[in-house]
PDB file of N, CA and C in Angstrom:
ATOM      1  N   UNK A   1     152.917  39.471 -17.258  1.00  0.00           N
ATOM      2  CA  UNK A   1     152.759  38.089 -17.657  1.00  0.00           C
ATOM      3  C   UNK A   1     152.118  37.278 -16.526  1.00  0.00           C
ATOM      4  N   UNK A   2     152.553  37.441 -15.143  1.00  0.00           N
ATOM      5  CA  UNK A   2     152.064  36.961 -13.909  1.00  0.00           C
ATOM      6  C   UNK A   2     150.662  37.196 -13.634  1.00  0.00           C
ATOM      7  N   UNK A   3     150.601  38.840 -14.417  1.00  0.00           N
ATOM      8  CA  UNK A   3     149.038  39.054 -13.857  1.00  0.00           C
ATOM      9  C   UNK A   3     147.525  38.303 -15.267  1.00  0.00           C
ATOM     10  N   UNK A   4     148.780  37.823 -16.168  1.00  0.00           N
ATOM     11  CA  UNK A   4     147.745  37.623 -17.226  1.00  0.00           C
ATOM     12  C   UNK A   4     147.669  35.960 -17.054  1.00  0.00           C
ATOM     13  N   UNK A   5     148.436  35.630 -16.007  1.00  0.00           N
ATOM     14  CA  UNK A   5     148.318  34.053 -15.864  1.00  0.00           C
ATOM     15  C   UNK A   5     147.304  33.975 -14.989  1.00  0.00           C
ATOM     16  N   UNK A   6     147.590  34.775 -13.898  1.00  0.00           N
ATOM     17  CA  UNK A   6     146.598  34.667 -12.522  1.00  0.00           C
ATOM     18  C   UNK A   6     144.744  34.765 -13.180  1.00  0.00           C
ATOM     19  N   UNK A   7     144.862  36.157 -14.622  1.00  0.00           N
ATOM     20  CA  UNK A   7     143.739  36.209 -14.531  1.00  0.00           C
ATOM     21  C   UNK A   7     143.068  34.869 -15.845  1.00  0.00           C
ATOM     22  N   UNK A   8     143.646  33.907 -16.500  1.00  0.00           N
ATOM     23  CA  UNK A   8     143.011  33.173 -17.044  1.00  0.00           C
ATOM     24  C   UNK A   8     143.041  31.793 -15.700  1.00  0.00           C
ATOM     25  N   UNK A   9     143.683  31.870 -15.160  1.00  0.00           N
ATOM     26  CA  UNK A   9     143.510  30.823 -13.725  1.00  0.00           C
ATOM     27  C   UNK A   9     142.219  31.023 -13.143  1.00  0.00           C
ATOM     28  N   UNK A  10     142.126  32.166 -12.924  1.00  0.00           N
ATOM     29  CA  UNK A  10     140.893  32.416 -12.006  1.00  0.00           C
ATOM     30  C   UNK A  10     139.333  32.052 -13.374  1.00  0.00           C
ATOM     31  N   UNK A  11     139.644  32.483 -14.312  1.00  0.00           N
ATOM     32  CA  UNK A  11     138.826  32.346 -15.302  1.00  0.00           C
ATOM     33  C   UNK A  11     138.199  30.996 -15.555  1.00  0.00           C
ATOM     34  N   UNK A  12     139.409  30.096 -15.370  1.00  0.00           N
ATOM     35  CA  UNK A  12     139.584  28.721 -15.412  1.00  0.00           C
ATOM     36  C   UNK A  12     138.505  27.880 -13.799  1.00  0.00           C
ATOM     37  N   UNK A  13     139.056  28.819 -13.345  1.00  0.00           N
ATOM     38  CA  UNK A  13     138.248  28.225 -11.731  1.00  0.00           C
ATOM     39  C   UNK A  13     137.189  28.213 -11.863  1.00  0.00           C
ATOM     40  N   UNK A  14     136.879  29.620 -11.989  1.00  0.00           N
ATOM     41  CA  UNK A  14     135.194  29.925 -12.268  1.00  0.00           C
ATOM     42  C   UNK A  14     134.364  29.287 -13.301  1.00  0.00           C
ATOM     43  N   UNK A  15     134.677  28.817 -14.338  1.00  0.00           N
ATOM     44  CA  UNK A  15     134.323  27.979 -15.223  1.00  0.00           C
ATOM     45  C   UNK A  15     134.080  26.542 -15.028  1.00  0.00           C
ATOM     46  N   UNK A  16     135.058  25.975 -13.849  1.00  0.00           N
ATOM     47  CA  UNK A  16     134.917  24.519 -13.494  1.00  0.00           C
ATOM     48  C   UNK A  16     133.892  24.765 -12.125  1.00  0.00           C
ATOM     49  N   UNK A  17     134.092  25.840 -11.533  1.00  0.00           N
ATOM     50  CA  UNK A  17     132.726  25.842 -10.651  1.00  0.00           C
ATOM     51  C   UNK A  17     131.657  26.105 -10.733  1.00  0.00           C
ATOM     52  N   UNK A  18     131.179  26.813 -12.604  1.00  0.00           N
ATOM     53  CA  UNK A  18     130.207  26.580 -12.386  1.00  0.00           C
ATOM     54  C   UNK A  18     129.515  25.328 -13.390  1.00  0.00           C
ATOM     55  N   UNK A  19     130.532  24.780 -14.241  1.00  0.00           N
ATOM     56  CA  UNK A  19     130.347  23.591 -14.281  1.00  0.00           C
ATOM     57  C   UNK A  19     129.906  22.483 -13.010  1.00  0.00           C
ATOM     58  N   UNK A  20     130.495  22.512 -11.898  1.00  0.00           N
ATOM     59  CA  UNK A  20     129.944  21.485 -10.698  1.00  0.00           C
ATOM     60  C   UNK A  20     128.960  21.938  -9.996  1.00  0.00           C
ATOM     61  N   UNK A  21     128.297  23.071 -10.536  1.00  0.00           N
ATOM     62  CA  UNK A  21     126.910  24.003 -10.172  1.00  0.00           C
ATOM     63  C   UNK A  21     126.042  23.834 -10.998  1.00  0.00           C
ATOM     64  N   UNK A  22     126.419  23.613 -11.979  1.00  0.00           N
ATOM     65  CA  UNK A  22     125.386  23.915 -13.383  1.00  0.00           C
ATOM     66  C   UNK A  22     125.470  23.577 -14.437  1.00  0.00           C
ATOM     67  N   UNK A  23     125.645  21.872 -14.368  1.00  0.00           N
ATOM     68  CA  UNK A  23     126.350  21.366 -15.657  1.00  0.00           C
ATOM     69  C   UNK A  23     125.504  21.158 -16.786  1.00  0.00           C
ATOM     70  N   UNK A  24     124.400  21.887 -16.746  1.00  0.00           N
ATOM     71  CA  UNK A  24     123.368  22.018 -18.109  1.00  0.00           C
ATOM     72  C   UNK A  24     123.505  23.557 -18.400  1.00  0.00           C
ATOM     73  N   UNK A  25     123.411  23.642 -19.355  1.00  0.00           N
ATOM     74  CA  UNK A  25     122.998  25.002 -20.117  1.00  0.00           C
ATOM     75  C   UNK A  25     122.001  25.178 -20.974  1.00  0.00           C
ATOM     76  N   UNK A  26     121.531  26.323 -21.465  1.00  0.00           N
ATOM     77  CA  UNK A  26     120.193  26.240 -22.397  1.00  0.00           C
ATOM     78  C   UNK A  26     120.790  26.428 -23.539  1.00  0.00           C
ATOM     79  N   UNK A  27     120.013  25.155 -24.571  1.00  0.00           N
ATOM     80  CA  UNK A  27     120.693  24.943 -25.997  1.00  0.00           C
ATOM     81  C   UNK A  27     120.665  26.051 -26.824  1.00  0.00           C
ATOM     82  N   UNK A  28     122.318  26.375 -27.534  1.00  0.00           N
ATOM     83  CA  UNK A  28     122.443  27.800 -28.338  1.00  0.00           C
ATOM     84  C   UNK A  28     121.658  27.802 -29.489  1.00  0.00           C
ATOM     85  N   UNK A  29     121.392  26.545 -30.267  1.00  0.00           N
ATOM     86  CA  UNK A  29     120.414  25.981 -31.541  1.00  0.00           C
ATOM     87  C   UNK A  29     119.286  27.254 -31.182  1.00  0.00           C
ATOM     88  N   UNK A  30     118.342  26.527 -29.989  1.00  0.00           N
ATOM     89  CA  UNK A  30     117.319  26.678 -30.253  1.00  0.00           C
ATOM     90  C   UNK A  30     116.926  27.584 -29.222  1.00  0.00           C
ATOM     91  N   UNK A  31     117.825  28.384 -28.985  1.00  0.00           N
ATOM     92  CA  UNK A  31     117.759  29.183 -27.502  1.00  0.00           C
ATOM     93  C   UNK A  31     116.798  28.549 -26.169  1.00  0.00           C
ATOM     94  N   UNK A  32     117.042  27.036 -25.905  1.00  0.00           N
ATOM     95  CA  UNK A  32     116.382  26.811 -25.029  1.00  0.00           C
ATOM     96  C   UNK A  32     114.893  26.375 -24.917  1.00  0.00           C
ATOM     97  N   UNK A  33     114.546  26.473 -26.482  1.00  0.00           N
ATOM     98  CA  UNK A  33     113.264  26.197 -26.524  1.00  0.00           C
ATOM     99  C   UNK A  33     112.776  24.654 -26.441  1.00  0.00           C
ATOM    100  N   UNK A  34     113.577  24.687 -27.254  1.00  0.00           N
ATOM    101  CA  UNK A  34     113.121  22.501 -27.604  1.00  0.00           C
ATOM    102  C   UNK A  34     112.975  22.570 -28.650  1.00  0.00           C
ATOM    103  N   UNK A  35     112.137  23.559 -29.748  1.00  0.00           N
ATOM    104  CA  UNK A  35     112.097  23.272 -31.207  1.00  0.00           C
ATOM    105  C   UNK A  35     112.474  23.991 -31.963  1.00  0.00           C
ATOM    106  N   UNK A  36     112.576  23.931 -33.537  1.00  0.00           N
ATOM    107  CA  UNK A  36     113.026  24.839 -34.608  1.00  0.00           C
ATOM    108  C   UNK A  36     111.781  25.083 -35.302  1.00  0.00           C
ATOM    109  N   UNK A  37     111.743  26.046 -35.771  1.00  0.00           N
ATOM    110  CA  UNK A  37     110.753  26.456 -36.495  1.00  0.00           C
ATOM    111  C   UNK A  37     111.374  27.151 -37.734  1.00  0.00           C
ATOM    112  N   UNK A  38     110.803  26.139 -38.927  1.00  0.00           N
ATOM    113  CA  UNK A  38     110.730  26.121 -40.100  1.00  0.00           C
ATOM    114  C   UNK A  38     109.958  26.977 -40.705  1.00  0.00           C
ATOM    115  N   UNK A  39     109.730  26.632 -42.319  1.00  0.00           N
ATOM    116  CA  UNK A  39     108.591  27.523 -43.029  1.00  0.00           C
ATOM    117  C   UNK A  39     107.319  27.396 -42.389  1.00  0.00           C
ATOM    118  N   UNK A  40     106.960  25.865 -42.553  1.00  0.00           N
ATOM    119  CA  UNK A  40     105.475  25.819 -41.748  1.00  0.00           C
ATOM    120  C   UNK A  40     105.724  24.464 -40.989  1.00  0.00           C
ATOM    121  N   UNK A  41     107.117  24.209 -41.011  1.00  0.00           N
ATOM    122  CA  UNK A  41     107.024  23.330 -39.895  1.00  0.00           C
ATOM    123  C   UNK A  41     107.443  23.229 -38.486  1.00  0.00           C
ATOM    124  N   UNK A  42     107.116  22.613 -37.535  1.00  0.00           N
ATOM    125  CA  UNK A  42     107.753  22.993 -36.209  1.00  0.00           C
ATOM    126  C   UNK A  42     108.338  21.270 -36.035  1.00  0.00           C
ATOM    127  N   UNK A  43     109.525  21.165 -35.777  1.00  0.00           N
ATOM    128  CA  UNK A  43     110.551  19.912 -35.308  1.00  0.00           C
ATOM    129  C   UNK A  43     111.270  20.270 -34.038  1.00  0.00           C
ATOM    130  N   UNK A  44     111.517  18.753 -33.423  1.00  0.00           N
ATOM    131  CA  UNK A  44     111.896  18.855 -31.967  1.00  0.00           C
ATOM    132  C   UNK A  44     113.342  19.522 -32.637  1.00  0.00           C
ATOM    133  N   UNK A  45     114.765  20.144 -31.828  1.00  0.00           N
ATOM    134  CA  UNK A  45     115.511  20.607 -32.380  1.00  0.00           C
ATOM    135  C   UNK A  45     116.373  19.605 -31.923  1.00  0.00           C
ATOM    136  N   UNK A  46     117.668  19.352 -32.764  1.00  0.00           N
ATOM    137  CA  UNK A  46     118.003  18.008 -33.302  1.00  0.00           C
ATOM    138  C   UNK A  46     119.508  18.407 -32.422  1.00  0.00           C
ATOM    139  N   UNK A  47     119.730  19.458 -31.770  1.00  0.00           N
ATOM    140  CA  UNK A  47     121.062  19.609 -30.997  1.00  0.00           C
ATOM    141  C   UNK A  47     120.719  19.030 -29.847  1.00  0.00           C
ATOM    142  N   UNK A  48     119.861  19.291 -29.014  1.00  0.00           N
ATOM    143  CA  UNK A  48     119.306  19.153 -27.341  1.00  0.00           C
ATOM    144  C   UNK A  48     118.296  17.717 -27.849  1.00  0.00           C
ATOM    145  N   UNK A  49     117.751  17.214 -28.857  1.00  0.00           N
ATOM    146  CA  UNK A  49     116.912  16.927 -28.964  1.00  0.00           C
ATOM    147  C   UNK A  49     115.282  16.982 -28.086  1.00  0.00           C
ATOM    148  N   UNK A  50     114.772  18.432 -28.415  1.00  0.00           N
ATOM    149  CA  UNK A  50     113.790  18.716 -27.524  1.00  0.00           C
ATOM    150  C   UNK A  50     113.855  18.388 -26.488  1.00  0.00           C
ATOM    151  N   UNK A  51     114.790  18.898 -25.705  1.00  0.00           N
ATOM    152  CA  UNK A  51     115.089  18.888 -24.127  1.00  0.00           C
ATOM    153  C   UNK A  51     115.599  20.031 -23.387  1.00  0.00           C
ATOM    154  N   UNK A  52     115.633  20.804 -24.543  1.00  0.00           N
ATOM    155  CA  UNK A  52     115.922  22.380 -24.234  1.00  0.00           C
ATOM    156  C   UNK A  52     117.298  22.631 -23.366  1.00  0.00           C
ATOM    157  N   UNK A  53     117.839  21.454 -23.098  1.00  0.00           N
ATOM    158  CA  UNK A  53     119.337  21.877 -22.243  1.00  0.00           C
ATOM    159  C   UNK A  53     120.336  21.149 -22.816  1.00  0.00           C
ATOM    160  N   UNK A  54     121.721  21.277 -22.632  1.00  0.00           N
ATOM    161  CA  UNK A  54     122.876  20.967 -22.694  1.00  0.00           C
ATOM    162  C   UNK A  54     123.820  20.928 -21.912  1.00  0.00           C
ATOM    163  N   UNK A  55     124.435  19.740 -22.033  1.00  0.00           N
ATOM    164  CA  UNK A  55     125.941  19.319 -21.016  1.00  0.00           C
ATOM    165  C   UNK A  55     126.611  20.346 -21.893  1.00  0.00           C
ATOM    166  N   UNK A  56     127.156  20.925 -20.264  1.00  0.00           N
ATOM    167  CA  UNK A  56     128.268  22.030 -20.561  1.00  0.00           C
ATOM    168  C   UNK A  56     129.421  21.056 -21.078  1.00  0.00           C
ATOM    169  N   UNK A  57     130.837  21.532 -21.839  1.00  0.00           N
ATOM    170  CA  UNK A  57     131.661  21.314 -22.684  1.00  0.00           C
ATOM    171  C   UNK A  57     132.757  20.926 -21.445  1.00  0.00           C
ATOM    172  N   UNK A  58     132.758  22.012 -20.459  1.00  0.00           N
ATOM    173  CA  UNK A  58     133.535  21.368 -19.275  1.00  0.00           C
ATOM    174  C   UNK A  58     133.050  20.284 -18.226  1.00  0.00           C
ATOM    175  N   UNK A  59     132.055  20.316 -18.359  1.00  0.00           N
ATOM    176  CA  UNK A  59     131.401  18.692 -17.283  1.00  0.00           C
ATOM    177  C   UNK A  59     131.410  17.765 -18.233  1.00  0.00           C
ATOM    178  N   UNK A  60     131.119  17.765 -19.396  1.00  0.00           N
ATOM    179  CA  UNK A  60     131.159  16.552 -20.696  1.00  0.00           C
ATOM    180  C   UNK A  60     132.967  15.901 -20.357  1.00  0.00           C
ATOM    181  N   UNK A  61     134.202  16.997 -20.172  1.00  0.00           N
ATOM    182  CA  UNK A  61     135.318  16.733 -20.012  1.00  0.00           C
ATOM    183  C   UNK A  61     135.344  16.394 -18.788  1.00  0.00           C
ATOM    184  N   UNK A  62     134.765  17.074 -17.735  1.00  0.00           N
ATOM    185  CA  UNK A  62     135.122  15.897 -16.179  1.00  0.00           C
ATOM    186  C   UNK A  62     134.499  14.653 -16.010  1.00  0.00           C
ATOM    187  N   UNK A  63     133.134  14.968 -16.879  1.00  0.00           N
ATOM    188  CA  UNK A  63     132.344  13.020 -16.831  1.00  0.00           C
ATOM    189  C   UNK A  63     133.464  12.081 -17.928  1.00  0.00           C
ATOM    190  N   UNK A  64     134.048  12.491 -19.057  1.00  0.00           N
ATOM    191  CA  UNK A  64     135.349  11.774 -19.361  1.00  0.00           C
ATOM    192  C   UNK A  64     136.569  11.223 -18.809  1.00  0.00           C
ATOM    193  N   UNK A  65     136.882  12.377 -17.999  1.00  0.00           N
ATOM    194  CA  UNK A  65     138.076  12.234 -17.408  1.00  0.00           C
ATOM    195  C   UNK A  65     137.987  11.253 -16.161  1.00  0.00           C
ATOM    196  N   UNK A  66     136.209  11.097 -15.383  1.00  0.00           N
ATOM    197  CA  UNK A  66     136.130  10.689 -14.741  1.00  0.00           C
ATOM    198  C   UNK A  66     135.926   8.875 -14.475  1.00  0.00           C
ATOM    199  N   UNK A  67     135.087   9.013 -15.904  1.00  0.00           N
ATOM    200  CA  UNK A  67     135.045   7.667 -16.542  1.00  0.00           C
ATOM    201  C   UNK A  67     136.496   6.658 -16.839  1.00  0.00           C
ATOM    202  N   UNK A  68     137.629   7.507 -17.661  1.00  0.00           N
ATOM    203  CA  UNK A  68     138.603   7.048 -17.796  1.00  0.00           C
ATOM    204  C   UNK A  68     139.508   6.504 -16.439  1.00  0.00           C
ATOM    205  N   UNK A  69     139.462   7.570 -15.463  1.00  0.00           N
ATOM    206  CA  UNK A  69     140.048   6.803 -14.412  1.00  0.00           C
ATOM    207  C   UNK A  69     140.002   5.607 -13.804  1.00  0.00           C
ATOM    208  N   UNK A  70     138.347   6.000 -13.607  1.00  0.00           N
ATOM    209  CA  UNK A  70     137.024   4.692 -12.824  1.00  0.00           C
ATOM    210  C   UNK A  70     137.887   3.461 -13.120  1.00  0.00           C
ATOM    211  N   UNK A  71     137.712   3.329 -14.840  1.00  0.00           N
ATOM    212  CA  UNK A  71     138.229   2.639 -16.197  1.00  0.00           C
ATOM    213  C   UNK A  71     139.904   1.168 -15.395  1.00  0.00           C
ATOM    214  N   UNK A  72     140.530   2.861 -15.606  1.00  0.00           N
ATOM    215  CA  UNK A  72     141.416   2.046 -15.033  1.00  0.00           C
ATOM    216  C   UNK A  72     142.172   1.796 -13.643  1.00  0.00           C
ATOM    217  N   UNK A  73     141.119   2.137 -12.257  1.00  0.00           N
ATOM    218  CA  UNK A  73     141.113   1.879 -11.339  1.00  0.00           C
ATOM    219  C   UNK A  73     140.652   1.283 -10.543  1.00  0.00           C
ATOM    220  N   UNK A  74     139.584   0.200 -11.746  1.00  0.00           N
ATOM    221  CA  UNK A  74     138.722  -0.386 -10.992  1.00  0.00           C
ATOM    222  C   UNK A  74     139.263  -1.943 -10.193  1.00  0.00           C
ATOM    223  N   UNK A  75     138.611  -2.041  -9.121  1.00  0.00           N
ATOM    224  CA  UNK A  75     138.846  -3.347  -8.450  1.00  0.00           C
ATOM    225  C   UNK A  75     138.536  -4.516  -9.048  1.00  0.00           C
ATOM    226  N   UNK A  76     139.015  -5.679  -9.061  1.00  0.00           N
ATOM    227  CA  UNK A  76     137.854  -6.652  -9.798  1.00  0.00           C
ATOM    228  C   UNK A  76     136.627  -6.965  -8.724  1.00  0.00           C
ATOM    229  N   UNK A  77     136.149  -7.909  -9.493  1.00  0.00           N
ATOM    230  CA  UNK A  77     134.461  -8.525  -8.816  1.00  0.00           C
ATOM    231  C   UNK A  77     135.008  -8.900  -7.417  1.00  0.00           C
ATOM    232  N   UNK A  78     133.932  -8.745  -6.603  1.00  0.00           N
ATOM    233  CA  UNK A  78     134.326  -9.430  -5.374  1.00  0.00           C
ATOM    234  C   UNK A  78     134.261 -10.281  -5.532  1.00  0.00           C
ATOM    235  N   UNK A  79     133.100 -11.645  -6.695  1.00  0.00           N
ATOM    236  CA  UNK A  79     133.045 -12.955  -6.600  1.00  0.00           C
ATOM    237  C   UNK A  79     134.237 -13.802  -7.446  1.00  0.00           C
ATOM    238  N   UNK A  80     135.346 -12.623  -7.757  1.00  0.00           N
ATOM    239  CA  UNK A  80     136.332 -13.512  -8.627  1.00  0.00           C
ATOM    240  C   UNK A  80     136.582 -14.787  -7.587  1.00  0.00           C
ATOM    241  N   UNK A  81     136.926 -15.687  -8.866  1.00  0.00           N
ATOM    242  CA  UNK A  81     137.223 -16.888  -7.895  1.00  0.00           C
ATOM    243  C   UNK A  81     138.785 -17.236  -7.825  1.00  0.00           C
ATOM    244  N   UNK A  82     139.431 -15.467  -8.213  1.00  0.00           N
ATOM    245  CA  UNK A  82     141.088 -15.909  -8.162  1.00  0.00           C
ATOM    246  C   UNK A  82     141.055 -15.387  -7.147  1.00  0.00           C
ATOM    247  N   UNK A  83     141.491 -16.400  -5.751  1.00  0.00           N
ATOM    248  CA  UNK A  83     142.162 -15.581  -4.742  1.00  0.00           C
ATOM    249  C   UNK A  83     143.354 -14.990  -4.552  1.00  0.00           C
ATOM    250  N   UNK A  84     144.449 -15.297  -5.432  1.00  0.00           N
ATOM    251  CA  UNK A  84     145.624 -14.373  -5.450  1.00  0.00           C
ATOM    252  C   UNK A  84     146.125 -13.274  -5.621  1.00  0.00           C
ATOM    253  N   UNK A  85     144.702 -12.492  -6.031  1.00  0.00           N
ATOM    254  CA  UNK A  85     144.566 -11.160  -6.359  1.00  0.00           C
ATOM    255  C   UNK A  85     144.751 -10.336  -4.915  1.00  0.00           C
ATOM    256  N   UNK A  86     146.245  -9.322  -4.683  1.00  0.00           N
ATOM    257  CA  UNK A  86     145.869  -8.337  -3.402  1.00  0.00           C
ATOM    258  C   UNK A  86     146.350  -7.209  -4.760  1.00  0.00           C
ATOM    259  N   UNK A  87     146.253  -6.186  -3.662  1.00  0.00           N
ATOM    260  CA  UNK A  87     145.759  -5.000  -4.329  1.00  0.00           C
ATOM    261  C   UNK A  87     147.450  -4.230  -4.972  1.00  0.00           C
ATOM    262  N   UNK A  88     148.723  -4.580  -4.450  1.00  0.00           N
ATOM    263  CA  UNK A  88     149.632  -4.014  -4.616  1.00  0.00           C
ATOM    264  C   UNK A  88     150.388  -4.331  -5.949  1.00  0.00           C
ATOM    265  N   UNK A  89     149.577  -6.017  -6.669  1.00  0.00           N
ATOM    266  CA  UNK A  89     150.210  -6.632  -7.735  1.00  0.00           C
ATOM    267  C   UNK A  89     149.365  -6.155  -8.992  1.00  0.00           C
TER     268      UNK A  89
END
């Protein structure tokens, strides 16, 4: 059980590192191309929208997770004009 934890941990690691390595991938739609090809038509492909890459599924979740914090950690304006604002209230 220990060794089947260790090995989806490590699985887990490797996945978020190479998310912070390589947070595009080439789109599964269109294998990377940019378009679909139809009977006789050729269209940009509507997953990547002709850009041939994709936000990985785990950086899409750390640019969330990262946003949400930002969210609710942010300082106010420096030009507020309430000075009673310190940081502990």
């Amino acid at each position: 059980m220990a060794l089947a934890s260790l090995a989806v941990l490590l699985i887990l690691a490797g996945y978020a590192a190479l998310c912070a390595v390589r947070p595009f991938a080439r789109c599964r739609k269109c294998s990377g191309i940019g378009v679909r090809i139809g009977r006789r038509t050729v269209k940009a492909c509507r997953r990547c929208r002709g850009q041939r890459y994709r936000l990985r599924a785990g950086r899409r979740l750390l640019n969330t997770g990262r946003d949400i914090h930002r969210a609710g950690t942010r300082r106010p304006d420096r030009y507020d004009t309430d000075r009673s604002y310190t940081p502990w209230s």
